[in-house]
N, C-alpha and C. Protein backbone atom coordinates (compact mmCIF):
# COMPACT_ATOMS: atom_id res chain seq x y z
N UNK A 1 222.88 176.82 98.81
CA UNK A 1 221.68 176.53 99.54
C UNK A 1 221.06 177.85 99.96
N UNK A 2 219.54 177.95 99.32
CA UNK A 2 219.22 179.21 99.79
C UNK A 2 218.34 178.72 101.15
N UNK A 3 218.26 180.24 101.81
CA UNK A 3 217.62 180.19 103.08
C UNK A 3 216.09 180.86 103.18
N UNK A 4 215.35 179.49 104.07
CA UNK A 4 213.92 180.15 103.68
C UNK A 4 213.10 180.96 104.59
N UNK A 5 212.74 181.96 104.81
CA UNK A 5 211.96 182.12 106.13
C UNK A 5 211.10 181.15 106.97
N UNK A 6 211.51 181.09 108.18
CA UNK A 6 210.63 179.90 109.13
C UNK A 6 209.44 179.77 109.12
N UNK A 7 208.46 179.41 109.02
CA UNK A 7 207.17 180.13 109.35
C UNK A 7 207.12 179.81 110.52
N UNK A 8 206.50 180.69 110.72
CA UNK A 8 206.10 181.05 112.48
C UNK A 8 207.18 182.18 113.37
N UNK A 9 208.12 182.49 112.34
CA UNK A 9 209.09 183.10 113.30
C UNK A 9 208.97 184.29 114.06
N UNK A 10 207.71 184.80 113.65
CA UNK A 10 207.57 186.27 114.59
C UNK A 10 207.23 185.76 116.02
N UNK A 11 205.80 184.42 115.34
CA UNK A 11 205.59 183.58 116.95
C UNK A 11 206.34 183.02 117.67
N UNK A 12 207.73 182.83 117.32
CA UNK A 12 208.91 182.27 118.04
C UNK A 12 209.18 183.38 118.84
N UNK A 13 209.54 184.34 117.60
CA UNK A 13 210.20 185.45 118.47
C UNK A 13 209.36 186.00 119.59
N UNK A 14 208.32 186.04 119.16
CA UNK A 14 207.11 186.49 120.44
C UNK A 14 207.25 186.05 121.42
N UNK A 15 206.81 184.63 121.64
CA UNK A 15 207.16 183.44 122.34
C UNK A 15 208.65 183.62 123.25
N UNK A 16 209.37 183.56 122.80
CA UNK A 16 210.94 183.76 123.64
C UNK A 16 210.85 185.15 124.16
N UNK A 17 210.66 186.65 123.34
CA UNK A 17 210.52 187.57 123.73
C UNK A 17 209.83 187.55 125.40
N UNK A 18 208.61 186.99 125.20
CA UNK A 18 207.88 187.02 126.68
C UNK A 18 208.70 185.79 127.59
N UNK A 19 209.14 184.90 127.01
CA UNK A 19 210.10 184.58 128.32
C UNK A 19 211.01 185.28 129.26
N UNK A 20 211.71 186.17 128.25
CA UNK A 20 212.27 187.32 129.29
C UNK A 20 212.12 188.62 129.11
N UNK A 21 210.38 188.71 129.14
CA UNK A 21 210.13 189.82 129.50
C UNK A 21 209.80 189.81 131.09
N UNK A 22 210.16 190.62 131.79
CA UNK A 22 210.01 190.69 133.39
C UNK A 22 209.00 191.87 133.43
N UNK A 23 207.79 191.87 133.97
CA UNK A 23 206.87 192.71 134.63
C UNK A 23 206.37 192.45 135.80
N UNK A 24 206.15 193.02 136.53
CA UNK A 24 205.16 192.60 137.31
C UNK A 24 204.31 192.90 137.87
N UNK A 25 203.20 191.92 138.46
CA UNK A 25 201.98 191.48 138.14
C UNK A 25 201.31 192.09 139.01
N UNK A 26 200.35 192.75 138.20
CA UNK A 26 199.35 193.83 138.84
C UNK A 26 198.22 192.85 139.38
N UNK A 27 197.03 193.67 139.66
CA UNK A 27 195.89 193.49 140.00
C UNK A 27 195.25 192.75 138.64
N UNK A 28 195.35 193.91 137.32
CA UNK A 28 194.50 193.67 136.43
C UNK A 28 194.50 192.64 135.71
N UNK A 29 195.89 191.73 135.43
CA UNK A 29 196.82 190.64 135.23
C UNK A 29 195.48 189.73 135.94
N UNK A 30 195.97 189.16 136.97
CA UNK A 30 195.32 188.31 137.99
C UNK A 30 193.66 188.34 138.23
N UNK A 31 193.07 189.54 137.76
CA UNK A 31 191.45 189.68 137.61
C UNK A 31 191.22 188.54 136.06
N UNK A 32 191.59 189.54 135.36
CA UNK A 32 192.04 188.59 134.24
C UNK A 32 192.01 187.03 133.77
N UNK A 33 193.03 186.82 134.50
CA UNK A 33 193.26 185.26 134.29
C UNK A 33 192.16 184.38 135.10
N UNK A 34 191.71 185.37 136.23
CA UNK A 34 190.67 184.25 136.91
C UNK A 34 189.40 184.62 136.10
N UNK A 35 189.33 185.65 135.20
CA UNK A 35 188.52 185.09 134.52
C UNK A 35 188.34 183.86 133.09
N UNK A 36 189.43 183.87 132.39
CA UNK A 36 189.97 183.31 131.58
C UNK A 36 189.95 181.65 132.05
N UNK A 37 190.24 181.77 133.66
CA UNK A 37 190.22 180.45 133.89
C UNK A 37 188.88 179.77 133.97
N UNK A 38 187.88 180.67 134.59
CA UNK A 38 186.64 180.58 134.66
C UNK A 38 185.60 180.08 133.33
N UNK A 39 186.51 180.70 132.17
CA UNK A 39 186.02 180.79 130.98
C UNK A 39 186.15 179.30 130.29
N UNK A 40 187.36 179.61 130.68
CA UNK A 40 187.81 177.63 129.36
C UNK A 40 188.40 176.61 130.34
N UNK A 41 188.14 177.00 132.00
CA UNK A 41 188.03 175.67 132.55
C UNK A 41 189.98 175.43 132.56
N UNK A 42 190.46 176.19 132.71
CA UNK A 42 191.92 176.16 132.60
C UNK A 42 192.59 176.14 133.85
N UNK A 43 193.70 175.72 134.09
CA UNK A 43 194.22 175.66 135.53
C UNK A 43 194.96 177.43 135.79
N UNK A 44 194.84 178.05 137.09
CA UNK A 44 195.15 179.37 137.00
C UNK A 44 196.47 179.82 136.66
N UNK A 45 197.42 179.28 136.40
CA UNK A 45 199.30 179.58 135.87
C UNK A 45 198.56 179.71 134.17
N UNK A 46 198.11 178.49 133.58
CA UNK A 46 197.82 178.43 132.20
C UNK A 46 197.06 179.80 131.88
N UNK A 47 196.09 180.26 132.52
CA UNK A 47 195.45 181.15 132.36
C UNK A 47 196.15 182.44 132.40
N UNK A 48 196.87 182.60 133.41
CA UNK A 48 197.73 183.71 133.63
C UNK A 48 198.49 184.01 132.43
N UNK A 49 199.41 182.50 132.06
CA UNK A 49 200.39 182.95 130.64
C UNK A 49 199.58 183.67 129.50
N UNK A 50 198.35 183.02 129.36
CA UNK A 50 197.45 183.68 128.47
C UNK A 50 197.56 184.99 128.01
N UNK A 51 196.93 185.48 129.61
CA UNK A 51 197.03 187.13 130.02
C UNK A 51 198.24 187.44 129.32
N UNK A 52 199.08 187.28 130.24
CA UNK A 52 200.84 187.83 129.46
C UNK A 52 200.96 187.71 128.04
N UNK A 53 200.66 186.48 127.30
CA UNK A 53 200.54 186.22 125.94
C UNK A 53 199.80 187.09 125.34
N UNK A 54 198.94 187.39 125.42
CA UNK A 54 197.95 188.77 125.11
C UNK A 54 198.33 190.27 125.08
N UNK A 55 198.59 190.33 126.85
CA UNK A 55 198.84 191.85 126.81
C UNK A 55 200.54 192.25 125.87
N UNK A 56 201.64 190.94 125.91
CA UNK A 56 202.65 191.33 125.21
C UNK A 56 202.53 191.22 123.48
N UNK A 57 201.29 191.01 123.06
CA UNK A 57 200.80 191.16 121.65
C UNK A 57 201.27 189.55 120.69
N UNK A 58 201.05 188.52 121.98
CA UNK A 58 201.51 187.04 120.93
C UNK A 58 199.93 186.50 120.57
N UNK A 59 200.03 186.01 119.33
CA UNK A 59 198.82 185.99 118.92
C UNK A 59 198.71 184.16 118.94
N UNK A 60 200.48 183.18 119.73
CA UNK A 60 200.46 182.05 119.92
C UNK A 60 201.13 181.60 120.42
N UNK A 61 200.88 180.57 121.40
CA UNK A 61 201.93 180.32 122.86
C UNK A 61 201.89 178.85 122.48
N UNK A 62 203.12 177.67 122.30
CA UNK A 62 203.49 176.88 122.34
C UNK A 62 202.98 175.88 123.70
N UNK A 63 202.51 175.13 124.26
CA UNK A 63 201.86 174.69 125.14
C UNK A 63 201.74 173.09 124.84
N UNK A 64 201.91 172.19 125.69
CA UNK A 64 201.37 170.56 125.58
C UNK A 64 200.32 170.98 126.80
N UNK A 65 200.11 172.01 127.68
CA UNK A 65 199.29 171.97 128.94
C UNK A 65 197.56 172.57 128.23
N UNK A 66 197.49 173.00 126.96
CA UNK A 66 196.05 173.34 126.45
C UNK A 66 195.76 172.30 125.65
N UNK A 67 194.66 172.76 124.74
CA UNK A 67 193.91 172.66 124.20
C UNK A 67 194.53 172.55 122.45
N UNK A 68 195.50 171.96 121.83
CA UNK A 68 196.18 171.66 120.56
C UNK A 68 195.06 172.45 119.71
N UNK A 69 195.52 173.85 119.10
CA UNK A 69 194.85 174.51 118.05
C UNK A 69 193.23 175.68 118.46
N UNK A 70 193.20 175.19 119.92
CA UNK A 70 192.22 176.00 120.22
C UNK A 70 192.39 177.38 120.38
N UNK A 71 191.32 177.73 120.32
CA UNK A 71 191.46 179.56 120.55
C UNK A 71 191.24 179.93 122.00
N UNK A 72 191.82 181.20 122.85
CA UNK A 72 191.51 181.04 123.90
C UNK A 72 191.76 183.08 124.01
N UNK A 73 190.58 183.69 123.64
CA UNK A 73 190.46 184.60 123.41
C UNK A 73 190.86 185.43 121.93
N UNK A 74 192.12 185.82 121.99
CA UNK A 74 192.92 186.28 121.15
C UNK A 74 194.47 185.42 120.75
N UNK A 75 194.37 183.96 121.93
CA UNK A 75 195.35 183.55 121.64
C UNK A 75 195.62 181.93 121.06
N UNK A 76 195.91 181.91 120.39
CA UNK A 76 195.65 180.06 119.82
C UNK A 76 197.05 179.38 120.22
N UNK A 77 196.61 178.36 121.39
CA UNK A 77 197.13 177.16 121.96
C UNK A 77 197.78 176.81 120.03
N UNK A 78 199.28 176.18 120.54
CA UNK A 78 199.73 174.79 119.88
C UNK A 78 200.78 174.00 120.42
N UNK A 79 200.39 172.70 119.83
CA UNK A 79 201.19 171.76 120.34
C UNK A 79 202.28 171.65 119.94
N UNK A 80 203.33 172.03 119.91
CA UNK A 80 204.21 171.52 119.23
C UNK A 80 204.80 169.86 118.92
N UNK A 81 204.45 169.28 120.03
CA UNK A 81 205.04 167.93 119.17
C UNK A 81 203.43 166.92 118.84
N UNK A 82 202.77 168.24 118.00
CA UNK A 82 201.78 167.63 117.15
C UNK A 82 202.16 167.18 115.98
């Protein structure tokens, strides 16, 4: 049985990567997200992950709390149990 590459696995790895990545949260973070929230009408935590999703270079954050497939700057919402 050969083995196939996952697709999506960098976005996994991305994805988990920023789970335990620990920073913390500046000013510019939190300017940020209230704008983001401002932008697509998002609740301010959702918005925030965004930020983080962004500045740690994920180009896709796993989510049932967005928008299934939308774009939300640089980062595209998915559902997984789409």
């Amino acid at each position: 049985m050969s083995r196939r590459p996952v697709r999506g696995a960098t976005n996994l790895t991305c994805s988990i990567a920023l789970m335990h990545t620990r920073r913390s949260l500046d000013r510019s973070w939190t300017d940020k997200a209230l704008l983001v929230k401002e932008k697509f009408d998002t609740q301010f935590f959702d918005s925030l992950l965004l930020v983080a999703a962004e500045e740690n270079g994920c180009d896709t954050i796993l989510t049932e709390d967005l928008n299934d497939g939308q774009m939300y700057g640089t980062v595209k919402a998915v559902n997984p149990f789409r």
